[in-house]
N, C-alpha and C. Protein backbone atom coordinates (compact mmCIF):
# COMPACT_ATOMS: atom_id res chain seq x y z
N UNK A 1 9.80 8.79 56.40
CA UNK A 1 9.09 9.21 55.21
C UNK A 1 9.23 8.16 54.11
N UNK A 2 8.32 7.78 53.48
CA UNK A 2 8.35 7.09 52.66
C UNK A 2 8.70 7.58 50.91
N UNK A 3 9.65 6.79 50.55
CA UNK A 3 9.85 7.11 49.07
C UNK A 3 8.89 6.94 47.60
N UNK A 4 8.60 7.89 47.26
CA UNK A 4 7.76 7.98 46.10
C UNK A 4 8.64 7.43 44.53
N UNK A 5 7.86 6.37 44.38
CA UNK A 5 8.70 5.54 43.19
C UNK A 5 7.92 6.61 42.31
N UNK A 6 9.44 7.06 41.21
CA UNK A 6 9.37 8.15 40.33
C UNK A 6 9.55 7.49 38.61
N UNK A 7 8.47 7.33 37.67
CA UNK A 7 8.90 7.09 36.81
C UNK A 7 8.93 8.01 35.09
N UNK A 8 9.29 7.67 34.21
CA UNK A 8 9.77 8.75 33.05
C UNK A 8 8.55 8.34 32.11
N UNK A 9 7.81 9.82 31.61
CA UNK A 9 6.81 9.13 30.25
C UNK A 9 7.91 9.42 29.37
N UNK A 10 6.99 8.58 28.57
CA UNK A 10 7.58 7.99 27.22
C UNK A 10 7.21 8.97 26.37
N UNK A 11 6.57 10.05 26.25
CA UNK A 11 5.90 11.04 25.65
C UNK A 11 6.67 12.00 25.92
N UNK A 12 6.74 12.95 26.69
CA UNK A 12 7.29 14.10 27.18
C UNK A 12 8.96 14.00 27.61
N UNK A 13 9.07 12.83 28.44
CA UNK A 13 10.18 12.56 29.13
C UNK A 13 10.37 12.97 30.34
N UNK A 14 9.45 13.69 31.15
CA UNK A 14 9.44 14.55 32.37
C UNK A 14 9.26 13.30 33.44
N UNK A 15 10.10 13.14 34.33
CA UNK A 15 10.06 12.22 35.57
C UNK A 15 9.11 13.01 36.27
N UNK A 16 7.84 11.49 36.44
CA UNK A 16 6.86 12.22 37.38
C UNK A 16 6.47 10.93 38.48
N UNK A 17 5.49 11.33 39.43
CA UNK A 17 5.17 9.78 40.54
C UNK A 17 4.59 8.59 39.33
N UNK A 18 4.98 7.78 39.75
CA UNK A 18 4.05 6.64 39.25
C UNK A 18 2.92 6.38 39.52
N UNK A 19 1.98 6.92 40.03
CA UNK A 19 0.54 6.87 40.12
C UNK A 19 0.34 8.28 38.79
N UNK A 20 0.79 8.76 38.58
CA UNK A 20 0.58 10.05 37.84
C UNK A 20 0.69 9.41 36.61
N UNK A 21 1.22 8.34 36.06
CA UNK A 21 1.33 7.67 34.96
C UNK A 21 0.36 6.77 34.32
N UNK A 22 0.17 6.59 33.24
CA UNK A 22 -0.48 4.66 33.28
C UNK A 22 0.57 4.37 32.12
N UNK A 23 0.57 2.58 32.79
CA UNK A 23 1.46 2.07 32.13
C UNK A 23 0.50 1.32 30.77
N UNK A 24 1.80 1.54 30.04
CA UNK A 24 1.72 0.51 28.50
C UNK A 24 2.37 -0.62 28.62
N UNK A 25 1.63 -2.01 28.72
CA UNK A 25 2.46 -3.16 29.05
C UNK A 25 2.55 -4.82 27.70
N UNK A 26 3.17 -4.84 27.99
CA UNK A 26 3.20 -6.01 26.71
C UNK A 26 3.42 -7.48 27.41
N UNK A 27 2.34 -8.36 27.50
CA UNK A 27 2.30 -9.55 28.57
C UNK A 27 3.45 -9.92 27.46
N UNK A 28 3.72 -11.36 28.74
CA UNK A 28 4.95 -12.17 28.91
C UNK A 28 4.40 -13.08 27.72
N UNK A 29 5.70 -13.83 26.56
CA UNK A 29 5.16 -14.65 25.80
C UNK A 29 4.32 -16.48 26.71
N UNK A 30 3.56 -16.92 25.99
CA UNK A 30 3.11 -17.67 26.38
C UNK A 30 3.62 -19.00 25.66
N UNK A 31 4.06 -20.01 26.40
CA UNK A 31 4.63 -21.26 25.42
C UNK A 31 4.46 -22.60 25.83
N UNK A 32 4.11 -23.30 24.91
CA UNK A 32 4.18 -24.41 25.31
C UNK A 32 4.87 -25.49 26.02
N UNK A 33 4.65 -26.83 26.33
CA UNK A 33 5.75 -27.59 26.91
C UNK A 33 6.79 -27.92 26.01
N UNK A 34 6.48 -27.71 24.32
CA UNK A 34 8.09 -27.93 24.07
C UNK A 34 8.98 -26.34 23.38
N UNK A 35 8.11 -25.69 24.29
CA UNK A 35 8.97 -24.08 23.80
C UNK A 35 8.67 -23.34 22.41
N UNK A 36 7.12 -23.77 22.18
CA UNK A 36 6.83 -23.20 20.83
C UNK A 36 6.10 -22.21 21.51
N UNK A 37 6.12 -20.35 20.66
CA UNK A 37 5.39 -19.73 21.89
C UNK A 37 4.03 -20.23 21.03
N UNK A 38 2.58 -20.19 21.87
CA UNK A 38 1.46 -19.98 21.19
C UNK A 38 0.63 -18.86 21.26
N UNK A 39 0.68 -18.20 22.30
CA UNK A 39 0.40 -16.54 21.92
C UNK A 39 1.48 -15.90 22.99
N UNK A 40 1.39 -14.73 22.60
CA UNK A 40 2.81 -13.59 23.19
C UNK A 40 2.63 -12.11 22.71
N UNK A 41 3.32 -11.49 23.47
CA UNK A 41 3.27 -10.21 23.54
C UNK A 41 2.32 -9.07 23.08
N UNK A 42 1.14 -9.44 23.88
CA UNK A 42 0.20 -8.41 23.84
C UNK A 42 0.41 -7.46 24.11
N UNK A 43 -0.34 -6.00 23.56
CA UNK A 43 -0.04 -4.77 24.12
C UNK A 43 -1.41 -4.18 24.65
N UNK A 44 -1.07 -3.72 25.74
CA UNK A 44 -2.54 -3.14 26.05
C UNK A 44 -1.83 -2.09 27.22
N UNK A 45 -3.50 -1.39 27.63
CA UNK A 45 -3.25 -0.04 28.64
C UNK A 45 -3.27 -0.87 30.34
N UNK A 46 -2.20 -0.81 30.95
CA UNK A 46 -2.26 -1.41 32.12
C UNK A 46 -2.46 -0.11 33.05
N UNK A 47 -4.43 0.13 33.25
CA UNK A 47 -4.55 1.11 34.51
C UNK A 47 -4.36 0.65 35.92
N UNK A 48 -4.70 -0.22 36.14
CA UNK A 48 -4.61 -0.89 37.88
C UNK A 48 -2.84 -0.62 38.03
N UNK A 49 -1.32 -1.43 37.18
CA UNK A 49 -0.08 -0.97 37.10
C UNK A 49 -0.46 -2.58 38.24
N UNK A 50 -0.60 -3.17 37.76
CA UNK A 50 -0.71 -4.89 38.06
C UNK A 50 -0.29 -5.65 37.00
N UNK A 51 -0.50 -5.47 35.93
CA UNK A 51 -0.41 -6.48 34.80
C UNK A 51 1.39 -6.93 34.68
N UNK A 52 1.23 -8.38 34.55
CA UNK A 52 2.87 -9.29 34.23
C UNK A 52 2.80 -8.28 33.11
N UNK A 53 4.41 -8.05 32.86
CA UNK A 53 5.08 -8.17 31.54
C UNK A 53 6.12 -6.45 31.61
N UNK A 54 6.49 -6.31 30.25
CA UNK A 54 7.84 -5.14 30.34
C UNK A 54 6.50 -3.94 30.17
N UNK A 55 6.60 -2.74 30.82
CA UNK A 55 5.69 -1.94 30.61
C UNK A 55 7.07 -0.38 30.18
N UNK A 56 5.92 0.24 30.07
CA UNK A 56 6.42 1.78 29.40
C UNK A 56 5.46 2.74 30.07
N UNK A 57 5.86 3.88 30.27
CA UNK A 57 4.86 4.73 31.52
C UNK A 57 4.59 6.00 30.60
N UNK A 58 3.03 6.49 30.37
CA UNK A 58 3.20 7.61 29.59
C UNK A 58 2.29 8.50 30.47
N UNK A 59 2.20 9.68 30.16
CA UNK A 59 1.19 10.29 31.05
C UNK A 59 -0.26 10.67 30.97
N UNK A 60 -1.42 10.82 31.46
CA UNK A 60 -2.40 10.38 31.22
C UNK A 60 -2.95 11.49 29.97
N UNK A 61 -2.29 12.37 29.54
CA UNK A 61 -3.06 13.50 28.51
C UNK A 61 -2.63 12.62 26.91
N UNK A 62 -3.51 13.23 26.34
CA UNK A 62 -3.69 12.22 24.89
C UNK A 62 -2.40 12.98 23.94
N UNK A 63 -1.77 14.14 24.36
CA UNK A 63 -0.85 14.57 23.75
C UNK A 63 0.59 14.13 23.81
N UNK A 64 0.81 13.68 25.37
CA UNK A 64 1.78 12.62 25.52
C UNK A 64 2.09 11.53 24.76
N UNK A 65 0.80 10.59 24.90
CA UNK A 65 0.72 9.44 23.64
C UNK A 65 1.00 9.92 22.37
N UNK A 66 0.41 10.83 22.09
CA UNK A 66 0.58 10.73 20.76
C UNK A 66 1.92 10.85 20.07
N UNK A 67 2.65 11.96 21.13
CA UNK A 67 4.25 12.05 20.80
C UNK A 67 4.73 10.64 21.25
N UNK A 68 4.83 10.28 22.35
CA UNK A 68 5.19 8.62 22.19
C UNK A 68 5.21 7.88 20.91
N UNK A 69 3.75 7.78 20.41
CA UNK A 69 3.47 7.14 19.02
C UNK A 69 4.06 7.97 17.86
N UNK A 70 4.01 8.74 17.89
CA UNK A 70 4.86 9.45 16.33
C UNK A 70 6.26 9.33 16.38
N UNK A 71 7.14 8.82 17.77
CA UNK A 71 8.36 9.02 17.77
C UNK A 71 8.45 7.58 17.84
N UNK A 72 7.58 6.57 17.98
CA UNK A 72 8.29 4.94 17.47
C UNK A 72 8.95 5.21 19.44
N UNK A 73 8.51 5.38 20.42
CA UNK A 73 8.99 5.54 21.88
C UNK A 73 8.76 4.06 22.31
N UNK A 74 7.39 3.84 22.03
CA UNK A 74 6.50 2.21 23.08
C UNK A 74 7.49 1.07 22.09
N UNK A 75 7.16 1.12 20.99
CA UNK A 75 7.84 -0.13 19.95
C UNK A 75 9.69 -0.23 20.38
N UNK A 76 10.26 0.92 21.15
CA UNK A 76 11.71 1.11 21.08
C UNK A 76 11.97 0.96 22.75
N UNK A 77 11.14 0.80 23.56
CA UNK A 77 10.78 0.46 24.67
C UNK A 77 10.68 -1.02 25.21
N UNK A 78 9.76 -1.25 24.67
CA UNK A 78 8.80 -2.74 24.28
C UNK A 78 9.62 -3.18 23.64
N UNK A 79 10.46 -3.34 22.80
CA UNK A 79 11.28 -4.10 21.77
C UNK A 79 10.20 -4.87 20.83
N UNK A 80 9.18 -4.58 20.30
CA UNK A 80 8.38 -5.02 19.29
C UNK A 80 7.94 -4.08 18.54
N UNK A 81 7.55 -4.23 17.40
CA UNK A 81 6.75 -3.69 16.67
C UNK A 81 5.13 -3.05 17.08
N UNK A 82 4.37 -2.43 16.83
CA UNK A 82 2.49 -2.34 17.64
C UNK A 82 2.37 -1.94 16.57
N UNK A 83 1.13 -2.71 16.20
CA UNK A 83 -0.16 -2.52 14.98
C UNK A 83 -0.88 -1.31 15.12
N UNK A 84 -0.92 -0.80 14.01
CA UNK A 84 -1.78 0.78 14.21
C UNK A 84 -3.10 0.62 15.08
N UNK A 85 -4.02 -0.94 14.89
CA UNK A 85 -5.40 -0.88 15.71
C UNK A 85 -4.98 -0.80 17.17
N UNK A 86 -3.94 -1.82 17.46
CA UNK A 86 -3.58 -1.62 18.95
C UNK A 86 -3.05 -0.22 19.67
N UNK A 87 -2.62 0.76 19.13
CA UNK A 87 -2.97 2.07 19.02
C UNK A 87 -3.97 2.67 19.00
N UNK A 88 -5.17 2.74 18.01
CA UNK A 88 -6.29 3.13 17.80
C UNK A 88 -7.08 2.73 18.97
N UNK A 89 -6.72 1.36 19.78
CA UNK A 89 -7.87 0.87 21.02
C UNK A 89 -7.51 1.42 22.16
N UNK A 90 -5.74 1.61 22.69
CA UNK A 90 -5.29 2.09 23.65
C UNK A 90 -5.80 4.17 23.77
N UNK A 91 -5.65 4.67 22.77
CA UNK A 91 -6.02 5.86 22.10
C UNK A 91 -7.39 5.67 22.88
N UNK A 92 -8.04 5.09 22.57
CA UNK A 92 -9.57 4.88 23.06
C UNK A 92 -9.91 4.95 24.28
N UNK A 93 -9.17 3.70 25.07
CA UNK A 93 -9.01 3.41 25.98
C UNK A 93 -8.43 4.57 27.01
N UNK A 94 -7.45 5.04 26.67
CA UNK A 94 -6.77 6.37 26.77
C UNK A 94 -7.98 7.67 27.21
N UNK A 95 -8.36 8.04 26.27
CA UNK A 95 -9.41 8.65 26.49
C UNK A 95 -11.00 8.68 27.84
N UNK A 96 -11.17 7.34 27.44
CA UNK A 96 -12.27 6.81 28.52
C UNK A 96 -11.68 7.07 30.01
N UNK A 97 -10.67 6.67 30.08
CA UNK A 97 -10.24 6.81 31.39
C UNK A 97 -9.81 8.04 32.08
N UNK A 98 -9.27 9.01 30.81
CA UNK A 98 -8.90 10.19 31.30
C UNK A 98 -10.92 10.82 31.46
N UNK A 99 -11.85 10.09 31.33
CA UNK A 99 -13.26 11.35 31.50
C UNK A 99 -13.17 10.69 33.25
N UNK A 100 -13.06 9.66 33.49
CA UNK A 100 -13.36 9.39 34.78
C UNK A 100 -12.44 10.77 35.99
């Protein structure tokens, strides 16, 4: 039998499968050859659960996120700060995917 990789939203806290999730991921910084970064740590909605970088798993209902986001969960996760628009697009994004 094969093992079902189990991971925790960031919203609720309830350990569920990882396909039952989508991840929140923040790519890897990007830097130059003498170690200056020039862009880094994007945040976006990783649906495929392909994307490089540290991710955070929330569950696909918009009520999850939102407790995530009111409790400072992704930024304390992520170890960065997220801009209210990058919220407002994932929120979006969030949505679209849950009609499919």
């Amino acid at each position: 039998m094969k093992k079902v990789p189990l991971r925790k939203c960031t919203g609720c806290g309830e350990m569920k499968e990882k396909r039952e999730l989508i991840r929140v991921v923040k790519a890897p910084e990007k830097k130059d050859e003498n170690g200056n970064v020039i862009s880094g740590g994007e945040i976006s909605l990783d649906l495929t659960g392909r994307k490089p970088g540290r991710g955070a798993y929330v569950c696909k209902n918009a009520d999850c996120f939102e407790k995530a986001r009111k409790a400072r969960r992704f930024e304390r996760s992520l170890s960065c700060k997220i801009p209210e628009d990058v919220y407002e697009q994932m929120s979006a994004e969030l949505e679209n995917a849950s009609e499919d």
